[in-house]
Protein backbone atom coordinates (compact mmCIF):
# COMPACT_ATOMS: atom_id res chain seq x y z
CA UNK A 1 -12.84 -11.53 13.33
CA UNK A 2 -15.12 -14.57 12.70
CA UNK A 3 -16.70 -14.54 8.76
CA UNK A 4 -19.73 -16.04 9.01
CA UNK A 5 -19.88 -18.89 6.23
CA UNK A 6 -16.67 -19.58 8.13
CA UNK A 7 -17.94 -20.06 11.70
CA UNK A 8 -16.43 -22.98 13.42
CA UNK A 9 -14.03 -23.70 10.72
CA UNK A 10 -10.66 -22.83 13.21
CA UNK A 11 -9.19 -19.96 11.27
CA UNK A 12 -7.53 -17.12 12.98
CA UNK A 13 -8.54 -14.27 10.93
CA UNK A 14 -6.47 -11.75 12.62
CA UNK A 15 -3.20 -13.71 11.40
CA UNK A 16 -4.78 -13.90 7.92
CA UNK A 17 -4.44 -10.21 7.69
CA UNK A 18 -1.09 -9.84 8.25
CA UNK A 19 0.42 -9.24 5.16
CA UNK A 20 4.32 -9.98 4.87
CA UNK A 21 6.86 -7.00 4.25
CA UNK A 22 8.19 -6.46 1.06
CA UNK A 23 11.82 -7.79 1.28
CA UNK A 24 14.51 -6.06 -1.35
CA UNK A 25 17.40 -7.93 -2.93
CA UNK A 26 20.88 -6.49 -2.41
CA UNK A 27 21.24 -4.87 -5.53
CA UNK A 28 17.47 -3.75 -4.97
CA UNK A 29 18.54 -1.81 -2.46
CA UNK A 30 21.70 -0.50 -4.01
CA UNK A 31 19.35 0.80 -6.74
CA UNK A 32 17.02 2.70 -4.45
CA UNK A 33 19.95 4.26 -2.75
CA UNK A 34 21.90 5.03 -5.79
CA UNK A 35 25.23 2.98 -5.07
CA UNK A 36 27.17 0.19 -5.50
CA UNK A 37 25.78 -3.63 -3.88
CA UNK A 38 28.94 -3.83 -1.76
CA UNK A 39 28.35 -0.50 -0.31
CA UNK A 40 24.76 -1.84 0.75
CA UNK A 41 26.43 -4.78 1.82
CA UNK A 42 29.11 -3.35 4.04
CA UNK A 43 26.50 -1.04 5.82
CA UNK A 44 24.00 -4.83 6.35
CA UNK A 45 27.57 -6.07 8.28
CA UNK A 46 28.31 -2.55 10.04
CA UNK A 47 24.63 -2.94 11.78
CA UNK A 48 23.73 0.23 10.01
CA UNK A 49 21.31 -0.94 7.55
CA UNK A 50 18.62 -3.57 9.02
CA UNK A 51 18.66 -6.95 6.90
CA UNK A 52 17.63 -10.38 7.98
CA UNK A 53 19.80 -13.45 6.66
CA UNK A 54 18.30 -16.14 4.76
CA UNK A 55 19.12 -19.88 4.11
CA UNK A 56 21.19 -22.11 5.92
CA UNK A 57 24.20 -20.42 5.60
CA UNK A 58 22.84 -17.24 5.87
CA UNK A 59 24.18 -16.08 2.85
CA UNK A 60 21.09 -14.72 0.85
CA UNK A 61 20.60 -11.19 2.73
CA UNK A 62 17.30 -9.48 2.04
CA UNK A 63 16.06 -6.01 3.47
CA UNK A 64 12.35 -5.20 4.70
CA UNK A 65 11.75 -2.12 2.49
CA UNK A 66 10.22 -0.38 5.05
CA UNK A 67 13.15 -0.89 7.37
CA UNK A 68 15.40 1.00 4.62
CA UNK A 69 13.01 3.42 4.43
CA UNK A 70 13.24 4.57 8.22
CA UNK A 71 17.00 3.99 8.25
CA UNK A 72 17.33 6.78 5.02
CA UNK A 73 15.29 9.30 6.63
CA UNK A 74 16.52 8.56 10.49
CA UNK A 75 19.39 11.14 10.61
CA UNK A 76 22.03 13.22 8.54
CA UNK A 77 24.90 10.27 7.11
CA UNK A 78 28.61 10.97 9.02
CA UNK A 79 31.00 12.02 6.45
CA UNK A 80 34.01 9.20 6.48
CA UNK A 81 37.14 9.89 8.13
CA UNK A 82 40.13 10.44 6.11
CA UNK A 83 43.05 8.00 7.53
C-alpha cells in the first residue's frame, strides 16, 4: 500500500514487506538437530531435508529455518536398516 509522503515515487510496498527467511549454515543445522554436519548433509543430498545451493558451484548449502522446522515435526524418523 501507497505511504503518502511516498506517492508517485514507484515503490512497490507490498514487495518491501517481504522479509527474507532466515537461512542456517550446515553446522547450524547440525546444532539444532543435535548431530554431526555430515549427517545434515547426507539427509540435504537424500531430498529429505530441504536446502537450496548457493554459489556457482553450488557448493555453499544453506537451509530456510523454517523449512527444517516443518521437516522435524512432519512425521516419526524410519529406523535404518541393518545390512
Amino acid at each position: 500500500m501507497p505511504q503518502p509522503s511516498d506517492a508517485g515515487c514507484g515503490i512497490d510496498w507490498a514487495m518491501t514487506t517481504r522479509v527474507a527467511p532466515q537461512m542456517l549454515h550446515i553446522k547450524e543445522a547440525a546444532a539444532l538437530l543435535r548431530c554431526s554436519p555430515e549427517t545434515v548433509r547426507r539427509r540435504v543430498r537424500a531430498g529429505q531435508i530441504p536446502a537450496t545451493r548457493l554459489g556457482p558451484a553450488g557448493s555453499a548449502i544453506r537451509i530456510p529455518a523454517d523449512a527444517l522446522n516443518a521437516w522435524l515435526w512432519a512425521g516419526p524418523v524410519t529406523e535404518r536398516e541393518e545390512p
